[in-house]
PDB file of N, CA and C in Angstrom:
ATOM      1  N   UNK A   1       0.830  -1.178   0.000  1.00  0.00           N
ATOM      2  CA  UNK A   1       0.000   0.000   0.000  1.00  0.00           C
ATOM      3  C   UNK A   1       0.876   1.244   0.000  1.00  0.00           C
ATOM      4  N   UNK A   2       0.664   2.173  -0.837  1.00  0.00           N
ATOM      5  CA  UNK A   2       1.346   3.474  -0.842  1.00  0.00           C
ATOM      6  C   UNK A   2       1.095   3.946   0.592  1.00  0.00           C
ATOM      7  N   UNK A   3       1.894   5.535   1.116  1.00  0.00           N
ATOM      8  CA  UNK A   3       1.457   5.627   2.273  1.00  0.00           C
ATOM      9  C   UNK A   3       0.169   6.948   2.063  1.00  0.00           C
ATOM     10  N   UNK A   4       0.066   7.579   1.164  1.00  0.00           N
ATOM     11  CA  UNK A   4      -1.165   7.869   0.653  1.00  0.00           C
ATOM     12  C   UNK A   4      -2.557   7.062   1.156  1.00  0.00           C
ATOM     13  N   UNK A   5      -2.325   5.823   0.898  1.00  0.00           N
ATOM     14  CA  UNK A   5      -3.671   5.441   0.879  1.00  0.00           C
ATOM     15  C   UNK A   5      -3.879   4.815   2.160  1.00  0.00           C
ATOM     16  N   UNK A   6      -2.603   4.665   2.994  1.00  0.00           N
ATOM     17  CA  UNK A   6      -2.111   4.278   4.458  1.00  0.00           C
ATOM     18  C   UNK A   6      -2.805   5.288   5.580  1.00  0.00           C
ATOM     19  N   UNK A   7      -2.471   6.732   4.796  1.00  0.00           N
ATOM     20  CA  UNK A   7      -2.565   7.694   5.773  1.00  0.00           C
ATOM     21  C   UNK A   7      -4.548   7.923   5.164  1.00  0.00           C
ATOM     22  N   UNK A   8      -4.434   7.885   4.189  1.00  0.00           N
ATOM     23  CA  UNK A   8      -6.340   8.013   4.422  1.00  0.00           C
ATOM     24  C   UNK A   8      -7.712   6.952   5.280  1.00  0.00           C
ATOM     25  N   UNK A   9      -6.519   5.573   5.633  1.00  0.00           N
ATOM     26  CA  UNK A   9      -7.408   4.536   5.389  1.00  0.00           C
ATOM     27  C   UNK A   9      -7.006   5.121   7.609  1.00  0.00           C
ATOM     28  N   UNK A  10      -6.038   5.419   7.876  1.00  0.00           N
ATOM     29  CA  UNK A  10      -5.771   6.147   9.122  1.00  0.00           C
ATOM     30  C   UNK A  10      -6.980   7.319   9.476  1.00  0.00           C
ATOM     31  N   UNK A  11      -6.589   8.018   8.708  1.00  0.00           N
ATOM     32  CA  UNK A  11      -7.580   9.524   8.816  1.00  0.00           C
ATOM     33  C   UNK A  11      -9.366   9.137   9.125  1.00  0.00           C
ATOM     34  N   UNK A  12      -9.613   8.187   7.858  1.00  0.00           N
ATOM     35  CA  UNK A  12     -11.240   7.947   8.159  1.00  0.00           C
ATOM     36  C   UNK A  12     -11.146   6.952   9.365  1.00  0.00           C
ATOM     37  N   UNK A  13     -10.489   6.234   9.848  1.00  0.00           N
ATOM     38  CA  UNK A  13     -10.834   5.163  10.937  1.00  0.00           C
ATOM     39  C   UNK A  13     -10.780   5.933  12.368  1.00  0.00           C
ATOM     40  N   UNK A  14      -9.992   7.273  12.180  1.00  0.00           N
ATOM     41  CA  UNK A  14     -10.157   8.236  13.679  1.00  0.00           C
ATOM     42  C   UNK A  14     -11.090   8.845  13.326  1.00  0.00           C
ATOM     43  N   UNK A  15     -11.908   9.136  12.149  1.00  0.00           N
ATOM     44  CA  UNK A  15     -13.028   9.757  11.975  1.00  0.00           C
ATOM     45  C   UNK A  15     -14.284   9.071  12.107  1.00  0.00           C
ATOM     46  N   UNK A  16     -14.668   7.668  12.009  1.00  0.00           N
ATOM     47  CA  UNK A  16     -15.270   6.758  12.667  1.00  0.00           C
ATOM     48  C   UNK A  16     -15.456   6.683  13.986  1.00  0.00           C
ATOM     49  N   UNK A  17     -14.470   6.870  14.582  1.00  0.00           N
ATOM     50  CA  UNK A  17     -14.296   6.984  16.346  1.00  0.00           C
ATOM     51  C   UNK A  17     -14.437   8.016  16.912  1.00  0.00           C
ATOM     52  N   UNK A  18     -14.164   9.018  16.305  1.00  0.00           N
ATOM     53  CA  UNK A  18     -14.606  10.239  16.956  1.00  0.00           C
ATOM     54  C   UNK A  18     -16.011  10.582  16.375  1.00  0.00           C
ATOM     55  N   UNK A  19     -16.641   9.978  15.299  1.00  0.00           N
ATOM     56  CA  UNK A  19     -18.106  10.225  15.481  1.00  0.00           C
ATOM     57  C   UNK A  19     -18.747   8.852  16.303  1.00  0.00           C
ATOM     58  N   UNK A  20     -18.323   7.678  16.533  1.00  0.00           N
ATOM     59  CA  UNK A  20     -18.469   7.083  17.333  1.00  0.00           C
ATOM     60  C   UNK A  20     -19.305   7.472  19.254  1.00  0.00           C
ATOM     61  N   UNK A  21     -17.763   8.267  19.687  1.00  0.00           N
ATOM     62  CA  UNK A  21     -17.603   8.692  20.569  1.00  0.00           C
ATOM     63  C   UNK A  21     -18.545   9.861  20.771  1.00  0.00           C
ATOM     64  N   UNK A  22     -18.706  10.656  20.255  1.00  0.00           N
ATOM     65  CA  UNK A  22     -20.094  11.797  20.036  1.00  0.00           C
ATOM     66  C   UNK A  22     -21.456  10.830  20.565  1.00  0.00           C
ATOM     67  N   UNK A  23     -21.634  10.209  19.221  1.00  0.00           N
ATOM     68  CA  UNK A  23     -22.785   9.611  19.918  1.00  0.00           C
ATOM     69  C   UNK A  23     -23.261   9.274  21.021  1.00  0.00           C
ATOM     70  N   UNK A  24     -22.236   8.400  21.371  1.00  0.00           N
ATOM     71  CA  UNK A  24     -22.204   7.334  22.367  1.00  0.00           C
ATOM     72  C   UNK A  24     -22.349   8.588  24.009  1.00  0.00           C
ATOM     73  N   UNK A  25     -21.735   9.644  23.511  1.00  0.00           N
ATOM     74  CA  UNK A  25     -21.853  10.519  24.895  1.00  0.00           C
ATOM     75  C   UNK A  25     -22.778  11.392  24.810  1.00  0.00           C
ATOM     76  N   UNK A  26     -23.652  11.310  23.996  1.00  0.00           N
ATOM     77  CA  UNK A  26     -24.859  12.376  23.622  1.00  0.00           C
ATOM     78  C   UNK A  26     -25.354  11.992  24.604  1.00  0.00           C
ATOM     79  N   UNK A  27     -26.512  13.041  25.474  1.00  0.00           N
ATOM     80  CA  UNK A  27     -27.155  12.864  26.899  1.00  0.00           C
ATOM     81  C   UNK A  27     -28.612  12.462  26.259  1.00  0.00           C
ATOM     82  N   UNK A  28     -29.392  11.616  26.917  1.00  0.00           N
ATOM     83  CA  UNK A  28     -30.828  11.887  26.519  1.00  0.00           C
ATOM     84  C   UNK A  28     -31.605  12.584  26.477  1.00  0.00           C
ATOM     85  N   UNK A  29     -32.218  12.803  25.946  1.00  0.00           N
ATOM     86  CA  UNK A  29     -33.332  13.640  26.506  1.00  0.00           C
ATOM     87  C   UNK A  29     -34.487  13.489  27.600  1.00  0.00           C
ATOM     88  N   UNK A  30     -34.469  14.515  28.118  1.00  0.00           N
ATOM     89  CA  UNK A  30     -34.959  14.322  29.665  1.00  0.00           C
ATOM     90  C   UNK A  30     -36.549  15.196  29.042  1.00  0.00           C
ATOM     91  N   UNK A  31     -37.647  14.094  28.992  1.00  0.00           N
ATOM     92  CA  UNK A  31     -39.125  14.499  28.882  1.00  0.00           C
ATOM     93  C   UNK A  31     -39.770  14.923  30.350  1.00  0.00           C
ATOM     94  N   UNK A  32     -40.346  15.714  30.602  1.00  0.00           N
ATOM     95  CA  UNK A  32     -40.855  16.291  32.109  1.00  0.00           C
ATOM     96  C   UNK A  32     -42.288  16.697  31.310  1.00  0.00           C
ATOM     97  N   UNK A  33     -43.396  16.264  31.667  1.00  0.00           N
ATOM     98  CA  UNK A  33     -44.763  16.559  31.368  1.00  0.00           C
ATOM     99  C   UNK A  33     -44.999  17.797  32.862  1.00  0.00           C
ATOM    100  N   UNK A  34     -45.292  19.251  32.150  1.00  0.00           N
ATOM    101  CA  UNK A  34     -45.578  20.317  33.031  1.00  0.00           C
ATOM    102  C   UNK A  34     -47.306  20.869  32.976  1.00  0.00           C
ATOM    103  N   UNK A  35     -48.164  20.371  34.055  1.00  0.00           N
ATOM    104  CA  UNK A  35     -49.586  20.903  34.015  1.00  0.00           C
ATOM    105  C   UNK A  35     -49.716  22.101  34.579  1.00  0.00           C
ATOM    106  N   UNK A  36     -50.483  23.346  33.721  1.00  0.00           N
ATOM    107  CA  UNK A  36     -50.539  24.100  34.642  1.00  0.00           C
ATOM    108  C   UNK A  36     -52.039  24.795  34.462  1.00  0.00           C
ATOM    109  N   UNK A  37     -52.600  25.250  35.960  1.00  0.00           N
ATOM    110  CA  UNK A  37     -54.086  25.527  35.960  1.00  0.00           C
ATOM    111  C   UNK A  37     -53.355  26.592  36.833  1.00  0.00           C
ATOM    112  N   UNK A  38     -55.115  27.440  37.579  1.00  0.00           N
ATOM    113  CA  UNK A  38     -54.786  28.324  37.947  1.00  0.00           C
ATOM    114  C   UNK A  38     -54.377  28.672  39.576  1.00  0.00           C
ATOM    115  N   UNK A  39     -53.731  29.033  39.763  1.00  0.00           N
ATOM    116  CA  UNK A  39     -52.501  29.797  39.707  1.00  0.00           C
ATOM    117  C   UNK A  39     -50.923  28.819  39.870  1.00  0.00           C
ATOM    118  N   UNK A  40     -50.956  27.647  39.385  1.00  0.00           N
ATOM    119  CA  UNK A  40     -50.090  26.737  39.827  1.00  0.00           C
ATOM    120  C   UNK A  40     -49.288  26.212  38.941  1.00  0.00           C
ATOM    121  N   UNK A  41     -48.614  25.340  38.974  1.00  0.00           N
ATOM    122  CA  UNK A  41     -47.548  24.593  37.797  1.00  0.00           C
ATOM    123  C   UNK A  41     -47.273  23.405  38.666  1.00  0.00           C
ATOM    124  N   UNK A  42     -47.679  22.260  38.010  1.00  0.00           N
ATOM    125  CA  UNK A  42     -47.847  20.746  38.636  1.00  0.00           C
ATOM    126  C   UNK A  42     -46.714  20.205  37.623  1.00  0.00           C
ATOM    127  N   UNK A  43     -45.533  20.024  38.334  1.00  0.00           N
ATOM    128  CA  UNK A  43     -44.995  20.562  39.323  1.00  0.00           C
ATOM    129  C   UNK A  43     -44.658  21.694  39.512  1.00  0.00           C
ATOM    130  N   UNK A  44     -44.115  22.009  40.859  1.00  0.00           N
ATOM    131  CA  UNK A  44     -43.777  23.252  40.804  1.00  0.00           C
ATOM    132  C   UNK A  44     -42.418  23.762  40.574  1.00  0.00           C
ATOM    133  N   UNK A  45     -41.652  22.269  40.554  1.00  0.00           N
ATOM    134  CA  UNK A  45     -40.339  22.630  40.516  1.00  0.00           C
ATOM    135  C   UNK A  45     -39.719  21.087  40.078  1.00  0.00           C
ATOM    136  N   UNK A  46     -38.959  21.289  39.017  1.00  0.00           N
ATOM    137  CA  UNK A  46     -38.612  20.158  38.520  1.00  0.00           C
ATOM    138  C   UNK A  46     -36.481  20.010  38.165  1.00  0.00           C
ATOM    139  N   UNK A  47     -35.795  19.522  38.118  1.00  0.00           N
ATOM    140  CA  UNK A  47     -35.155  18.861  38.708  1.00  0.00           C
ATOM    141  C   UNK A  47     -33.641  17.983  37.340  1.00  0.00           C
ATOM    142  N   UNK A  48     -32.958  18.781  36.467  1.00  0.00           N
ATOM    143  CA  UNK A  48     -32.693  18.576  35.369  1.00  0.00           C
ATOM    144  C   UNK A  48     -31.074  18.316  35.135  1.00  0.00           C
ATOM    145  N   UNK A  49     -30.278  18.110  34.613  1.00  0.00           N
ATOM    146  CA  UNK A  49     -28.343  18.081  34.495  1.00  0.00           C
ATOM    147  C   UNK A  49     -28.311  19.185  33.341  1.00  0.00           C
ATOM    148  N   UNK A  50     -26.887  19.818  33.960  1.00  0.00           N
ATOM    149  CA  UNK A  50     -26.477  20.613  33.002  1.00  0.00           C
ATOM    150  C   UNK A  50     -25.871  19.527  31.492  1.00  0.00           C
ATOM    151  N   UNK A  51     -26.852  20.547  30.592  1.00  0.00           N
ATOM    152  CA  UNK A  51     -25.848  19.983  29.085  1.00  0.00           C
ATOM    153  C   UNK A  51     -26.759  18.690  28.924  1.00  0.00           C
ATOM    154  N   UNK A  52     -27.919  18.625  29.577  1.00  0.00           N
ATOM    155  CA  UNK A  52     -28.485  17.081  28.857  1.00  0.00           C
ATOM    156  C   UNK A  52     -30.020  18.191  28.660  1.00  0.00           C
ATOM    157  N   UNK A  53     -30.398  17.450  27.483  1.00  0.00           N
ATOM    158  CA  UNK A  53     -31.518  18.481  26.569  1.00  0.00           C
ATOM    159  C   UNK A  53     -32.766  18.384  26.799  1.00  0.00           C
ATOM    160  N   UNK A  54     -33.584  18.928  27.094  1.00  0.00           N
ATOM    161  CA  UNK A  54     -35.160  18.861  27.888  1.00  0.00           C
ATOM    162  C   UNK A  54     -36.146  19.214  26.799  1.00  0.00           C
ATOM    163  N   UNK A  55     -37.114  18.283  27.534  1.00  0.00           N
ATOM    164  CA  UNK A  55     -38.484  18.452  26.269  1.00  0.00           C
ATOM    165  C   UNK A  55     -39.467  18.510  27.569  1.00  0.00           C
ATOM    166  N   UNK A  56     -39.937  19.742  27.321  1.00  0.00           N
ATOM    167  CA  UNK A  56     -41.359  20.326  28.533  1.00  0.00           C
ATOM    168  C   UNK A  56     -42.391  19.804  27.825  1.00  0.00           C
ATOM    169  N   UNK A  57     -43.519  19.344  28.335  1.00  0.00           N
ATOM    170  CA  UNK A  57     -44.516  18.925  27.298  1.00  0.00           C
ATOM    171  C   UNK A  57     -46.010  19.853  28.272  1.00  0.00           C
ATOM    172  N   UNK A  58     -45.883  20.645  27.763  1.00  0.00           N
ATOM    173  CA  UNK A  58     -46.862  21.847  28.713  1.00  0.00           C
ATOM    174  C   UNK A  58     -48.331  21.700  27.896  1.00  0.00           C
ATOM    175  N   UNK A  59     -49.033  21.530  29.071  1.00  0.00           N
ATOM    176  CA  UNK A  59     -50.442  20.797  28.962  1.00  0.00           C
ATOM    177  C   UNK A  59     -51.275  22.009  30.172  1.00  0.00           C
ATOM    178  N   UNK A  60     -52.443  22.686  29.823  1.00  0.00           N
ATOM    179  CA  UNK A  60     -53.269  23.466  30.811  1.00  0.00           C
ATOM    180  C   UNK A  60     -54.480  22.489  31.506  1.00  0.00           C
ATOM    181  N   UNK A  61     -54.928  22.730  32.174  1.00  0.00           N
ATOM    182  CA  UNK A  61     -56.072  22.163  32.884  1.00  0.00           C
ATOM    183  C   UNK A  61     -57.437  22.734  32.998  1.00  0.00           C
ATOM    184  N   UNK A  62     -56.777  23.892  32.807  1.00  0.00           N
ATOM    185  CA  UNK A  62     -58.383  25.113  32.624  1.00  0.00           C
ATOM    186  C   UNK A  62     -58.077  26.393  31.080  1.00  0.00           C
ATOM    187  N   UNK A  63     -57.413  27.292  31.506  1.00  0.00           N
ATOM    188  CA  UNK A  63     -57.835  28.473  30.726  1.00  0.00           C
ATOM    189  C   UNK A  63     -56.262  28.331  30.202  1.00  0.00           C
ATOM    190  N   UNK A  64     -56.136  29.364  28.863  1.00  0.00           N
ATOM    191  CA  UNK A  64     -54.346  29.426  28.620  1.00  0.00           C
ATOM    192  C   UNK A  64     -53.739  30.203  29.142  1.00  0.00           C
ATOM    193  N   UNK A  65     -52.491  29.339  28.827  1.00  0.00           N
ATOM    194  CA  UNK A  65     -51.566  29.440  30.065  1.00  0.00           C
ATOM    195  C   UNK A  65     -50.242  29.728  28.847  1.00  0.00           C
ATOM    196  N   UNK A  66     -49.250  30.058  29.484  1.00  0.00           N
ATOM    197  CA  UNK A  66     -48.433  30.498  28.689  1.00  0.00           C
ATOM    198  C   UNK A  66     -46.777  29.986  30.154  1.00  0.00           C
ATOM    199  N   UNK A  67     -45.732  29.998  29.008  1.00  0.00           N
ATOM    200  CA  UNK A  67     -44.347  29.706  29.676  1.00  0.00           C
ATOM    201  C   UNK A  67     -43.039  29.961  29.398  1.00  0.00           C
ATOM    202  N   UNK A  68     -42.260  31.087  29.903  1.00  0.00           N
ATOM    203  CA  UNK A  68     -41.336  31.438  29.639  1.00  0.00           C
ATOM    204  C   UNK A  68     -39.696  31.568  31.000  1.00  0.00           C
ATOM    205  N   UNK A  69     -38.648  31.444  30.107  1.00  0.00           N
ATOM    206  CA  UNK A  69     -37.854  31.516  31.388  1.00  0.00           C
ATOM    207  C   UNK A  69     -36.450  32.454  30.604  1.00  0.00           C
ATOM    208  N   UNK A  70     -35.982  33.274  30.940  1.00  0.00           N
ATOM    209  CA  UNK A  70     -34.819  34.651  29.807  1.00  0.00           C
ATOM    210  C   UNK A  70     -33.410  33.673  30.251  1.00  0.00           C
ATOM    211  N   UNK A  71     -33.699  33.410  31.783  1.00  0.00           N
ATOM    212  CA  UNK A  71     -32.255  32.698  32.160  1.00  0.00           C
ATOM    213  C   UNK A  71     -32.218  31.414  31.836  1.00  0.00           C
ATOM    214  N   UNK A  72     -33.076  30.386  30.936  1.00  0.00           N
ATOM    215  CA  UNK A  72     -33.137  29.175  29.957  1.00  0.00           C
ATOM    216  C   UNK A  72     -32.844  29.475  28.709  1.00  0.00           C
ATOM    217  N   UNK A  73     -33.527  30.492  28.545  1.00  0.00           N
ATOM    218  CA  UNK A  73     -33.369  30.808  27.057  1.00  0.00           C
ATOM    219  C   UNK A  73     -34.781  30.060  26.643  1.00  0.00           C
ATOM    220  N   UNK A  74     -36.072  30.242  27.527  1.00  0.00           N
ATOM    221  CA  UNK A  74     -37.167  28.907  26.912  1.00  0.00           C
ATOM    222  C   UNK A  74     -38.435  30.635  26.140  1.00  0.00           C
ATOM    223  N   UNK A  75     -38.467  30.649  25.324  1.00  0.00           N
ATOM    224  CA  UNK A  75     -39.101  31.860  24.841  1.00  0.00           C
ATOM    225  C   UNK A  75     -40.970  31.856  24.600  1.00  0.00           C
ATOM    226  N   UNK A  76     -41.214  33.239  25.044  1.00  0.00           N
ATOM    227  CA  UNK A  76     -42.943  32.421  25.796  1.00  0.00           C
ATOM    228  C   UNK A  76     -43.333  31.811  24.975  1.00  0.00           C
ATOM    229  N   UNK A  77     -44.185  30.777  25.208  1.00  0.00           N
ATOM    230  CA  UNK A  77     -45.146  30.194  23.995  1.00  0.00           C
ATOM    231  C   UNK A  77     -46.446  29.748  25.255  1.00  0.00           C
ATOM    232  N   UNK A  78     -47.194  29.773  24.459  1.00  0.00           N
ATOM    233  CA  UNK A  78     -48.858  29.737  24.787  1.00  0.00           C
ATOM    234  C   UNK A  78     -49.170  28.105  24.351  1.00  0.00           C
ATOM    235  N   UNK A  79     -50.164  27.900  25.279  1.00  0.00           N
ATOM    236  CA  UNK A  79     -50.472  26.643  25.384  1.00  0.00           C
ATOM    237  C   UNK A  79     -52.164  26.693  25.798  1.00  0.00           C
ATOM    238  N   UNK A  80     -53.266  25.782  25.247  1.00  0.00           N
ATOM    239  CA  UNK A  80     -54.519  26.090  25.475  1.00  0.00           C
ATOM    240  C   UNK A  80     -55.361  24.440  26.218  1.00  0.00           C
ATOM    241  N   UNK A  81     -55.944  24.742  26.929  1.00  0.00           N
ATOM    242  CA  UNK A  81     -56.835  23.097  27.246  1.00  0.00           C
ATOM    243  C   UNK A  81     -57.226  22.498  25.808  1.00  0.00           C
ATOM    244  N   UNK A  82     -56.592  21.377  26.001  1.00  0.00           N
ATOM    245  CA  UNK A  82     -56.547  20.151  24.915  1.00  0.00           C
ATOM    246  C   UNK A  82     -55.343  20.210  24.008  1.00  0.00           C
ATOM    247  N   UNK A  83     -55.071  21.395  23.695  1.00  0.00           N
ATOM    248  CA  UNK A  83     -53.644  21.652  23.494  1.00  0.00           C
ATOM    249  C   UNK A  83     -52.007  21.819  23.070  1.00  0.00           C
ATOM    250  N   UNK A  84     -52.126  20.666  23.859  1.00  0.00           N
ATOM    251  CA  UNK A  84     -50.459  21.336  24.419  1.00  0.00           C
ATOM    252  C   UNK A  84     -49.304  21.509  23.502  1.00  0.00           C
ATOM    253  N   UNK A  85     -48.333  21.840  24.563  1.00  0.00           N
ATOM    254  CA  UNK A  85     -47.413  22.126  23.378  1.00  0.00           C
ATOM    255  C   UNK A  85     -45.961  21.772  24.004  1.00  0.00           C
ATOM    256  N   UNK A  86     -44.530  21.711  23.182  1.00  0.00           N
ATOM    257  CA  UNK A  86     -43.529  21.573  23.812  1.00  0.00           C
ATOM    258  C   UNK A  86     -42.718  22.613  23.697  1.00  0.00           C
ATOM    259  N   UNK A  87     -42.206  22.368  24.155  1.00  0.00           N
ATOM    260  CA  UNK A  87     -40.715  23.679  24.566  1.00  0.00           C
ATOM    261  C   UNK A  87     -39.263  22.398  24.600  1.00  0.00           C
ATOM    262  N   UNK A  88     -38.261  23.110  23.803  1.00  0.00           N
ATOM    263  CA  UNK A  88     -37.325  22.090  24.463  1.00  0.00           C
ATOM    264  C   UNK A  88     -36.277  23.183  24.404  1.00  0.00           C
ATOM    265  N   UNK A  89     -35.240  22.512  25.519  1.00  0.00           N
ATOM    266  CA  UNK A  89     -33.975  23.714  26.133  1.00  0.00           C
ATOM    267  C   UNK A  89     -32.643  23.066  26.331  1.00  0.00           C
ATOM    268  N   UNK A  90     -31.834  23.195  26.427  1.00  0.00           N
ATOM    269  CA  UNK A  90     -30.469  22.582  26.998  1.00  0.00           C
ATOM    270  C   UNK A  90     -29.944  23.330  28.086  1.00  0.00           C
ATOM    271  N   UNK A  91     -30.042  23.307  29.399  1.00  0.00           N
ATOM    272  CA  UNK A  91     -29.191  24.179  30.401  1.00  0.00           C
ATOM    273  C   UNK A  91     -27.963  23.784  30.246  1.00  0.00           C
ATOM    274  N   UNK A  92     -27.021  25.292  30.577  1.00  0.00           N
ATOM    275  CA  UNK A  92     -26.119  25.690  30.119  1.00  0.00           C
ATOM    276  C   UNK A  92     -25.154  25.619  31.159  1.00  0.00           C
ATOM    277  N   UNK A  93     -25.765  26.301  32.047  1.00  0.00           N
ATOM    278  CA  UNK A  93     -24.751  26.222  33.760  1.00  0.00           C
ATOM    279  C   UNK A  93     -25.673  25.711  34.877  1.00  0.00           C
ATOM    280  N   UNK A  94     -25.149  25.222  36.075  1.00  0.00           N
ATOM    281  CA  UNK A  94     -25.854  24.772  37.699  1.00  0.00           C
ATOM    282  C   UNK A  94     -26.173  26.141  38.209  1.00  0.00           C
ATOM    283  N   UNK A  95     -27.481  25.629  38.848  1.00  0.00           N
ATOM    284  CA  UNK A  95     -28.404  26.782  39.465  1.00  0.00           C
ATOM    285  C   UNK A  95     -28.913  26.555  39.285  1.00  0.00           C
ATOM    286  N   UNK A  96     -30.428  27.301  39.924  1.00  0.00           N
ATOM    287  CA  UNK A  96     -31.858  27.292  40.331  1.00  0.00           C
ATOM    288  C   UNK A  96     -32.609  28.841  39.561  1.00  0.00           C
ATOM    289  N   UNK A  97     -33.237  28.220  38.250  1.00  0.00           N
ATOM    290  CA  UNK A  97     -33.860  29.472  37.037  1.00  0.00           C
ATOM    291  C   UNK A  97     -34.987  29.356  37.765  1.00  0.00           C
ATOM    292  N   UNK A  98     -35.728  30.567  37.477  1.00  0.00           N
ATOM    293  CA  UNK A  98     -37.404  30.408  37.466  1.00  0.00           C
ATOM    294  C   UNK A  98     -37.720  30.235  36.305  1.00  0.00           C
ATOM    295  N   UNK A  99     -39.256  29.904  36.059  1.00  0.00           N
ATOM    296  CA  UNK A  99     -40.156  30.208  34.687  1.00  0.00           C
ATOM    297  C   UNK A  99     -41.567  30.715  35.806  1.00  0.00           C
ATOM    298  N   UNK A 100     -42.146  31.857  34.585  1.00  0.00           N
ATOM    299  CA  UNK A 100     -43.864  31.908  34.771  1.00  0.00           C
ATOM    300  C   UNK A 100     -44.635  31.475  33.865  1.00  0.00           C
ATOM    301  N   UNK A 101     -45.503  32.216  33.994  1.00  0.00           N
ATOM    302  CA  UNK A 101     -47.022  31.803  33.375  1.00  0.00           C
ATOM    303  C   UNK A 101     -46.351  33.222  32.281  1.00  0.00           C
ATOM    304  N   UNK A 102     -46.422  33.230  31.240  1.00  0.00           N
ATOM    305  CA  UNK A 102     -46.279  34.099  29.910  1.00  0.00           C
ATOM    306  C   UNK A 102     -47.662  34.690  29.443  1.00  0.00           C
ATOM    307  N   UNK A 103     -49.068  34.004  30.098  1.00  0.00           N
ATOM    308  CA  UNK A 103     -49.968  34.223  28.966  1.00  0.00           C
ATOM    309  C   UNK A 103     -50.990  34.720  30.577  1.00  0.00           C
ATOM    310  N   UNK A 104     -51.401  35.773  30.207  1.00  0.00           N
ATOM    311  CA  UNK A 104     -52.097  36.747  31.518  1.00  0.00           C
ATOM    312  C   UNK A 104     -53.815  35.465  31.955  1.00  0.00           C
ATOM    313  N   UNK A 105     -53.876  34.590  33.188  1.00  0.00           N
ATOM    314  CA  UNK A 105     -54.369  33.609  33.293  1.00  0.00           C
ATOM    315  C   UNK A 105     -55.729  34.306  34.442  1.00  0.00           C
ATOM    316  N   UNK A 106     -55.263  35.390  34.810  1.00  0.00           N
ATOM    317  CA  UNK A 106     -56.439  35.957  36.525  1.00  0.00           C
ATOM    318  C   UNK A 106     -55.513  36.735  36.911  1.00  0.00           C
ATOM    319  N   UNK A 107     -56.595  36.761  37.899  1.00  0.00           N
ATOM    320  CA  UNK A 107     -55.780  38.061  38.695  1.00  0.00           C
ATOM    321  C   UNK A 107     -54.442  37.511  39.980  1.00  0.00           C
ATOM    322  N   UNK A 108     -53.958  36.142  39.893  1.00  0.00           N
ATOM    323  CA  UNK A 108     -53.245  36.293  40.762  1.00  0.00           C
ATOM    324  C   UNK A 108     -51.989  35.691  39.665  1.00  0.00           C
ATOM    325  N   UNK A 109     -52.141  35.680  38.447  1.00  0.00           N
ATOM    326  CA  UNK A 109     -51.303  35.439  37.180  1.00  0.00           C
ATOM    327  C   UNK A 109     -50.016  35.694  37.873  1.00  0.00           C
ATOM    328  N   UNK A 110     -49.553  36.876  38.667  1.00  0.00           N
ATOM    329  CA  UNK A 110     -47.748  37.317  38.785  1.00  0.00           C
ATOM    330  C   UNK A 110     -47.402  36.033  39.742  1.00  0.00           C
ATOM    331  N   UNK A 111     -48.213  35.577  40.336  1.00  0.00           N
ATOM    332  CA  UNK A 111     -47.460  34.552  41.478  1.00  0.00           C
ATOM    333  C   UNK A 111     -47.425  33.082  40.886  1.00  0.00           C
ATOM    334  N   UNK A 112     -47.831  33.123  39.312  1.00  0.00           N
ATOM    335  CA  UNK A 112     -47.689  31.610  38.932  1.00  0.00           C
ATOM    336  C   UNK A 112     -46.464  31.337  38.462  1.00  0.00           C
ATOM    337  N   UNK A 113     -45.579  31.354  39.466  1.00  0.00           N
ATOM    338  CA  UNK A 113     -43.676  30.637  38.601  1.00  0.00           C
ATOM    339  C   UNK A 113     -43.715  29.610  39.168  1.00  0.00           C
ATOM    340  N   UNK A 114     -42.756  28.840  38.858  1.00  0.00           N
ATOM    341  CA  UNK A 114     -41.679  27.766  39.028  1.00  0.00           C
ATOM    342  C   UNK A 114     -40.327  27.865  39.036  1.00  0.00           C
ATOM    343  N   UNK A 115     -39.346  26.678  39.191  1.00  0.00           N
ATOM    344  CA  UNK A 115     -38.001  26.925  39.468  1.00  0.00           C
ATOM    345  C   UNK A 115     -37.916  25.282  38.302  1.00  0.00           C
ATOM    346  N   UNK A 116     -36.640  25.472  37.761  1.00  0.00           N
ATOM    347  CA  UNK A 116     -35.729  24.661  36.966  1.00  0.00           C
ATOM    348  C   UNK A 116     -34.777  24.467  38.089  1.00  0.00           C
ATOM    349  N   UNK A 117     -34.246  23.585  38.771  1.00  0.00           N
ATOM    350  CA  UNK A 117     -33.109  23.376  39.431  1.00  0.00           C
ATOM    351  C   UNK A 117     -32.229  22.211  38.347  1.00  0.00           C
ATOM    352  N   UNK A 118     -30.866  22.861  38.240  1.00  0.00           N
ATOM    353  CA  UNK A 118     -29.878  22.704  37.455  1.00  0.00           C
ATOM    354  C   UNK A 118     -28.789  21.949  37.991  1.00  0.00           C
ATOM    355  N   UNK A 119     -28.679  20.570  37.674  1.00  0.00           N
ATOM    356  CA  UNK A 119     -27.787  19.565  38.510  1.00  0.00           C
ATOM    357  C   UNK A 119     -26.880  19.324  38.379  1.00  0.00           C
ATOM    358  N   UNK A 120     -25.128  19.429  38.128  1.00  0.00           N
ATOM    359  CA  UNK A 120     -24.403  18.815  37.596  1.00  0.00           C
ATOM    360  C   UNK A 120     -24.221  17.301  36.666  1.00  0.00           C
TER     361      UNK A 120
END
């Protein structure tokens, strides 16, 4: 074998392994089903690793409801009974984010948040 065809048959077999290795360390995705009625978020606080990728699956119980968080990066989106909708995010750093209610639900709408706690 020339070393031409030495050094390519080299090159793609570390390129095999290093897409190998990607895969193989890709995080799952972490599904969390979030209900929210009024004035609450069932749960209220849910529980996630940094760098592994989240799928919210936001479902209302009564009137729409809406969900946003600036320190996720999760951007509002509205959600209606029967519904739902997803949001998905990747946290970035450890800590404890809030999210609210995005979509004006009653009059006690400002006190409907939650917390993302961010796990290593």
């Amino acid at each position: 074998m020339s070393k031409t065809l030495i050094r390519a048959v080299i090159a793609g077999a570390a390129l095999v392994l290093v897409s190998a290795s990607n895969v193989a360390s890709a995080a799952p995705v972490k599904k969390v089903t979030l209900q929210a009625k009024k004035f609450d978020w069932i749960p209220a606080s849910i529980e996630v690793k940094v760098g592994q990728p989240v799928e919210l699956t936001l479902i209302s119980l009564d009137v729409p409801h809406g969900i946003s968080s600036r320190d996720l990066n999760i951007p509002p989106t509205t959600f209606k009974k029967d519904q739902p909708a997803k949001v998905t995010f990747t946290p970035t750093e450890t800590g404890t984010f809030s999210f609210k209610c995005s979509k004006y639900c009653g009059s006690k709408h400002r006190k409907m948040t939650g917390q993302i706690v961010v796990v290593p």
